[in-house]
Protein backbone atom coordinates (compact mmCIF):
# COMPACT_ATOMS: atom_id res chain seq x y z
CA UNK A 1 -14.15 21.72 -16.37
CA UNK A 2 -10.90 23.06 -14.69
CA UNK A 3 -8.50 20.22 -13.12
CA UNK A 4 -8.66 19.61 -9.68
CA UNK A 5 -6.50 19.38 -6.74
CA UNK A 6 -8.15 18.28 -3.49
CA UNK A 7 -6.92 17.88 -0.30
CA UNK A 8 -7.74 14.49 2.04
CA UNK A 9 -8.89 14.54 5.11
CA UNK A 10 -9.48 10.98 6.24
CA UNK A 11 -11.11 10.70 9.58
CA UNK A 12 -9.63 7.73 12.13
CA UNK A 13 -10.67 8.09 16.01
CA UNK A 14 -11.74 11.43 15.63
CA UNK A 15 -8.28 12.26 14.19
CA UNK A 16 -6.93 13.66 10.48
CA UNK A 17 -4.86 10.13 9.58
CA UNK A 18 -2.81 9.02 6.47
CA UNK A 19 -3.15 5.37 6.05
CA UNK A 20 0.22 3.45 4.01
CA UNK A 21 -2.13 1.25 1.37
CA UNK A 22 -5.34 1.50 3.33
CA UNK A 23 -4.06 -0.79 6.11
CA UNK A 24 -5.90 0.46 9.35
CA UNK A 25 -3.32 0.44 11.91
CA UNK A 26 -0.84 1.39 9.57
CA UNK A 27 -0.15 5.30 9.91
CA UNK A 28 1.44 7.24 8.01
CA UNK A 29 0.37 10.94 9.66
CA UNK A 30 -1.85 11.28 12.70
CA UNK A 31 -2.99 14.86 13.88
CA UNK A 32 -5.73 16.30 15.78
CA UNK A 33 -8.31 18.68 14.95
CA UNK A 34 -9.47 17.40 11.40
CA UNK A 35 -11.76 20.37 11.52
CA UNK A 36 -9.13 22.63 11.84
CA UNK A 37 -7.25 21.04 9.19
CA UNK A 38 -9.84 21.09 6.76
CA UNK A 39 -10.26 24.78 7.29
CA UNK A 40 -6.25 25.34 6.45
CA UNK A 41 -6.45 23.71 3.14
CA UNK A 42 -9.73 26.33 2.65
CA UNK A 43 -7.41 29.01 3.65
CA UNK A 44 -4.90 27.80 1.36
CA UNK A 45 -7.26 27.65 -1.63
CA UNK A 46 -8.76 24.76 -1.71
CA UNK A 47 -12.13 24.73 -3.59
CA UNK A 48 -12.95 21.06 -2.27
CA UNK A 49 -12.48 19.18 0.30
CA UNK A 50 -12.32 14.97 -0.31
CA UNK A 51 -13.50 13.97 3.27
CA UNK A 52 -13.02 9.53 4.44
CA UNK A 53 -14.65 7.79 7.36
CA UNK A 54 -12.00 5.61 7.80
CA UNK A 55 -14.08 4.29 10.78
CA UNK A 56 -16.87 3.58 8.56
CA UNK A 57 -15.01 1.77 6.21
CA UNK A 58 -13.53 -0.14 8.51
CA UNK A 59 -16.66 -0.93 10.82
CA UNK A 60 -19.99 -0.26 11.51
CA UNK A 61 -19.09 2.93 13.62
CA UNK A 62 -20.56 6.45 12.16
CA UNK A 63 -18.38 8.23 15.19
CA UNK A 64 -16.91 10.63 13.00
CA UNK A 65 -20.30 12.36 11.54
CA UNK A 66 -19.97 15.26 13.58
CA UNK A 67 -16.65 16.40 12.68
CA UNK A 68 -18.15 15.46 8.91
CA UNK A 69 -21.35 17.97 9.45
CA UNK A 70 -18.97 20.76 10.92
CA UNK A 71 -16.52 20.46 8.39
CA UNK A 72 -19.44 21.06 5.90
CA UNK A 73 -20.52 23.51 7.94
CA UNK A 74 -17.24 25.47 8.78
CA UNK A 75 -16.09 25.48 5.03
CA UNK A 76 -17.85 27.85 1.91
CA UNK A 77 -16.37 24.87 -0.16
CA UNK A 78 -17.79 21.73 -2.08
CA UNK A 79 -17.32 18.35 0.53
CA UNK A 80 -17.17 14.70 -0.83
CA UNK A 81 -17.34 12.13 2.12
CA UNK A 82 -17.00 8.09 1.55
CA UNK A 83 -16.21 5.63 3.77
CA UNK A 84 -18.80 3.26 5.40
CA UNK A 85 -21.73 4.38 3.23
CA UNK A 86 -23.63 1.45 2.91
CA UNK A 87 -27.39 2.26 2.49
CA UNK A 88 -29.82 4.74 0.76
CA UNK A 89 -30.12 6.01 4.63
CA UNK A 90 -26.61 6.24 4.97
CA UNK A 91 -25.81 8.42 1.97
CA UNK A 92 -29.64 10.50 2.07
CA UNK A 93 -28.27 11.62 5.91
CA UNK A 94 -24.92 13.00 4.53
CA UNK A 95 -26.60 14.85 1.61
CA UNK A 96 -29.08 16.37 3.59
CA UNK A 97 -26.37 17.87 5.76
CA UNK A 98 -24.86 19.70 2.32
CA UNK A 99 -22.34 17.08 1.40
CA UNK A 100 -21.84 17.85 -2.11
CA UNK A 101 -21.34 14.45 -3.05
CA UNK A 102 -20.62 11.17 -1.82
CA UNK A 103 -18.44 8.25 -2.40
CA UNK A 104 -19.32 4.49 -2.70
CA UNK A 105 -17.48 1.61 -3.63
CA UNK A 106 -18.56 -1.44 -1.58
CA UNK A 107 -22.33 -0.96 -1.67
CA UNK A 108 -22.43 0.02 -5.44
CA UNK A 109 -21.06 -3.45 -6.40
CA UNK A 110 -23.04 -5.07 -3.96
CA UNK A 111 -26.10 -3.59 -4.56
CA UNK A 112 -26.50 -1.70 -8.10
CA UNK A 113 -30.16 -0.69 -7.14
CA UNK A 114 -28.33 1.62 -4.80
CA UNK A 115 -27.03 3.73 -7.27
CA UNK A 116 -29.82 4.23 -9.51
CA UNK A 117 -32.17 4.98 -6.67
CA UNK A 118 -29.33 7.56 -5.44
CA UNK A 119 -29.08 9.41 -8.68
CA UNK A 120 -32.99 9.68 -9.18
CA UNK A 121 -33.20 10.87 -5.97
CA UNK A 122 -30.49 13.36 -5.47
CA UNK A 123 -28.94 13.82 -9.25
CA UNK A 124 -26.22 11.68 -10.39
CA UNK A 125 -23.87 14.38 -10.02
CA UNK A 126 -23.43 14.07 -6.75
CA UNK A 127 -22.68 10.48 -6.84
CA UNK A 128 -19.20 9.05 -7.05
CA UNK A 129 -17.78 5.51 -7.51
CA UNK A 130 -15.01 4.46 -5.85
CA UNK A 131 -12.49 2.72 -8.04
CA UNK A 132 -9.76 1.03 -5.02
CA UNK A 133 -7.41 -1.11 -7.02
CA UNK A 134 -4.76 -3.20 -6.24
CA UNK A 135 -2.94 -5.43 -8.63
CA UNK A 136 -5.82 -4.74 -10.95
CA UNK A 137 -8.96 -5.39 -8.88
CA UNK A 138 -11.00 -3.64 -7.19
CA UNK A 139 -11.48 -3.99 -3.46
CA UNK A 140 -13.78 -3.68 -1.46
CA UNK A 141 -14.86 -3.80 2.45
CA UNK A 142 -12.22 -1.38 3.54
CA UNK A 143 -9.99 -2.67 0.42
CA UNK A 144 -9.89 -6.09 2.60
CA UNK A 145 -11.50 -8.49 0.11
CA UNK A 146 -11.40 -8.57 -3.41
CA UNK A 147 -14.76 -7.77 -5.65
CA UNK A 148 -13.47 -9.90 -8.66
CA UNK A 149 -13.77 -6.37 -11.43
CA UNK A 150 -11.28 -4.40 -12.60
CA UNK A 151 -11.78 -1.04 -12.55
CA UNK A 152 -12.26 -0.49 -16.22
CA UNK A 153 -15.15 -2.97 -16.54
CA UNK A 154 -16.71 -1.64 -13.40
CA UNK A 155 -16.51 2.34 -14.87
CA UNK A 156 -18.10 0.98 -17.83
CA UNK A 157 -20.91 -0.88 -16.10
CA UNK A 158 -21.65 2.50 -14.07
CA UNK A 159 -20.68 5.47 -16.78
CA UNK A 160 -24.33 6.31 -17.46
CA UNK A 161 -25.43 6.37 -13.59
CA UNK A 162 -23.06 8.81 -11.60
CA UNK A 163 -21.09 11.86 -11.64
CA UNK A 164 -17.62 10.82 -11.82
CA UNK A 165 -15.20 8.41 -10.56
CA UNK A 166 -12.42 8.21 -7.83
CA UNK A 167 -9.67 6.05 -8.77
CA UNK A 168 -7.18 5.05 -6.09
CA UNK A 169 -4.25 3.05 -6.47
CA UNK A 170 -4.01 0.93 -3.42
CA UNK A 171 -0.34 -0.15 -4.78
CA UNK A 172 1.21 2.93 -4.35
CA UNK A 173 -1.26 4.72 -1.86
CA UNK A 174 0.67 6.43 0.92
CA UNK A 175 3.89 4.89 0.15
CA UNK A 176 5.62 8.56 -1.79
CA UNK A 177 6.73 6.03 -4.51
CA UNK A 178 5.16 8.08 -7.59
CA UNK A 179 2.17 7.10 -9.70
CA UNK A 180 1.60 4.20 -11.81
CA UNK A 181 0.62 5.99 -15.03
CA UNK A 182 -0.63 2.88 -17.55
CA UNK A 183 -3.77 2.19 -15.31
CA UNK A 184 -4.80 5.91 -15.11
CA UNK A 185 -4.26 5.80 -18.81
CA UNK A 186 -6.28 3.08 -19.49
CA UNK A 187 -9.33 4.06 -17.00
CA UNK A 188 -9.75 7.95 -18.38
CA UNK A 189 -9.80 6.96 -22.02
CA UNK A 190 -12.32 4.02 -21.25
CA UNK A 191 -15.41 6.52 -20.09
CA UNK A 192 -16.27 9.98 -20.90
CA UNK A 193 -17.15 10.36 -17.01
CA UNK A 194 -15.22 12.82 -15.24
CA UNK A 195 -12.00 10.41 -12.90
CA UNK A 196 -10.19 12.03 -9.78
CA UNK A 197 -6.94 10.20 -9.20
CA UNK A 198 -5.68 9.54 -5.89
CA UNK A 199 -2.98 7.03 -4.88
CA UNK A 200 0.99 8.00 -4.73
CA UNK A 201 0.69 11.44 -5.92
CA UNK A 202 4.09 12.27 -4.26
CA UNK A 203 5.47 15.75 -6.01
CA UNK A 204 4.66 18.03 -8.53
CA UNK A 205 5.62 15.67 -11.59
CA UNK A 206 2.95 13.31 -10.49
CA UNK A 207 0.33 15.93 -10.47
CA UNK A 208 1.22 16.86 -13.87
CA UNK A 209 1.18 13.67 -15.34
CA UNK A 210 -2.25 12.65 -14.41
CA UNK A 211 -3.44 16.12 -15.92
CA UNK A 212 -1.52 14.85 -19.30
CA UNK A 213 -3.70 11.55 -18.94
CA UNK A 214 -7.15 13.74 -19.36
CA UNK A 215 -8.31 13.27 -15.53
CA UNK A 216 -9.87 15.61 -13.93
CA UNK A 217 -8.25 16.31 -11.10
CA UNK A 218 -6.14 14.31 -8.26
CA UNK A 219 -6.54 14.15 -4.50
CA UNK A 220 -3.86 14.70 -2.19
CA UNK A 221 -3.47 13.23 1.11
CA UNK A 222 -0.01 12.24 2.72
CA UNK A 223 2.30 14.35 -0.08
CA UNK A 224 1.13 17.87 1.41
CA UNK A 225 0.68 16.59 5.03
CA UNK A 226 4.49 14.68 4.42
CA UNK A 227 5.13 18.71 2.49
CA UNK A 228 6.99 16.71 -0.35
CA UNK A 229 4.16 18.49 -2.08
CA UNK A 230 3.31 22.73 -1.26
CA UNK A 231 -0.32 22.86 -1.50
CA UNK A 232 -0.09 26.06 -3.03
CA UNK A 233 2.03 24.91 -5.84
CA UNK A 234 -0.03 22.01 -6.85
CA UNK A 235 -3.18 24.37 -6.79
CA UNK A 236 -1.25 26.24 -9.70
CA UNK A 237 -1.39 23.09 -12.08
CA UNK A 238 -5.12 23.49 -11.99
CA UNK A 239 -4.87 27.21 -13.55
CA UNK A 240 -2.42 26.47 -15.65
């Protein structure tokens, strides 16, 4: 499987936001037409797209499932959406629109069943766990509350039931501080499942290192929006 690099586009009040360590007010870029921008990382080379309902996650609110469904429709690319998806509903309505795969964190922990019925359903290749740690636990409701797992033990309790894993690194997310490498470390040797690193990937280095770790691939979010990171740069790590 070749490494890799996938821009974010995290959806906020119909905006393309960066958030500084998930906290919801806190921006870190705010632009308008997320469509658009989705469509210039395709144009750039992007072969996915990594796709949060920051509303979602935050709320109740599905506002942004529109500019989801034309993003999956504007774009010849694989899409994975998170954010908010809390039922079998939830997640069957994205997939049916062609999301390629989704995202859960919250709901998985809460309700196990979930996943299982998920990857019987739909394969468990296009299901994804969401891994948001800080200070070693996982969080969860919009990274407000704490789930009482580490992210380790949780991988291991899911490894045989989804697709891969997206670990973020609430710590550093946002903040162009660099990557804590011991976690990522300790995470990708723990399961043979494929894990997508996200969380203070700031330049080139960073990108590199998490290859060197065995991950399969990072996402990207304020770093190329911030352009400490050139897109098209990063995209040549995966080739090499």
């Amino acid at each position: 499987m070749q490494f890799e690099v996938i821009p974010a586009v995290d959806l906020k009040g119909g905006r393309c936001v960066q958030l500084v360590q998930g906290v919801k007010n806190n921006e870190a870029v705010s632009l308008n037409d997320p469509i658009g921008m989705a469509n210039h990382w395709v144009c750039e080379g992007a072969r996915r797209l990594h796709v949060i309902d920051l509303d979602g996650a935050f709320s109740e609110e599905k506002k942004n499932r529109h500019i989801i469904q034309e993003i999956v429709r504007k774009n010849d690319v694989p899409v994975q959406v998170g954010g908010g998806i809390r039922s079998f509903e939830d997640a069957s309505k994205l997939l049916k629109i062609g999301v390629d795969r989704i995202i859960i964190g919250t709901s998985a922990i809460k309700d196990r069943s979930l996943v299982y019925r998920l990857s019987e359903e739909f394969s468990k290749d296009r299901i994804m766990i969401a891994l948001d740690t800080k200070g070693g636990e996982v969080k969860i409701d919009g990274w407000t509350k704490g789930s009482g797992i580490g992210p380790k033990e949780l991988a291991i309790k899911f490894k045989n039931d989804v697709g891969s894993f997206l670990f973020t690194n609430i710590d550093v997310e946002g903040l162009l501080s660099g990557i804590k490498m011991d976690p990522i470390k300790d995470l990708v040797s723990s399961v043979d499942v494929p894990v997508i690193v996200a969380g203070g990937i700031s330049h080139i280095d960073d990108i590199k290192k998490v290859k060197s770790t065995g991950a399969s691939g990072v996402v990207i979010g304020t770093a190329i929006y911030k352009k400490t990171i050139v897109f098209k740069e990063a995209l040549k790590i995966s080739k090499d």
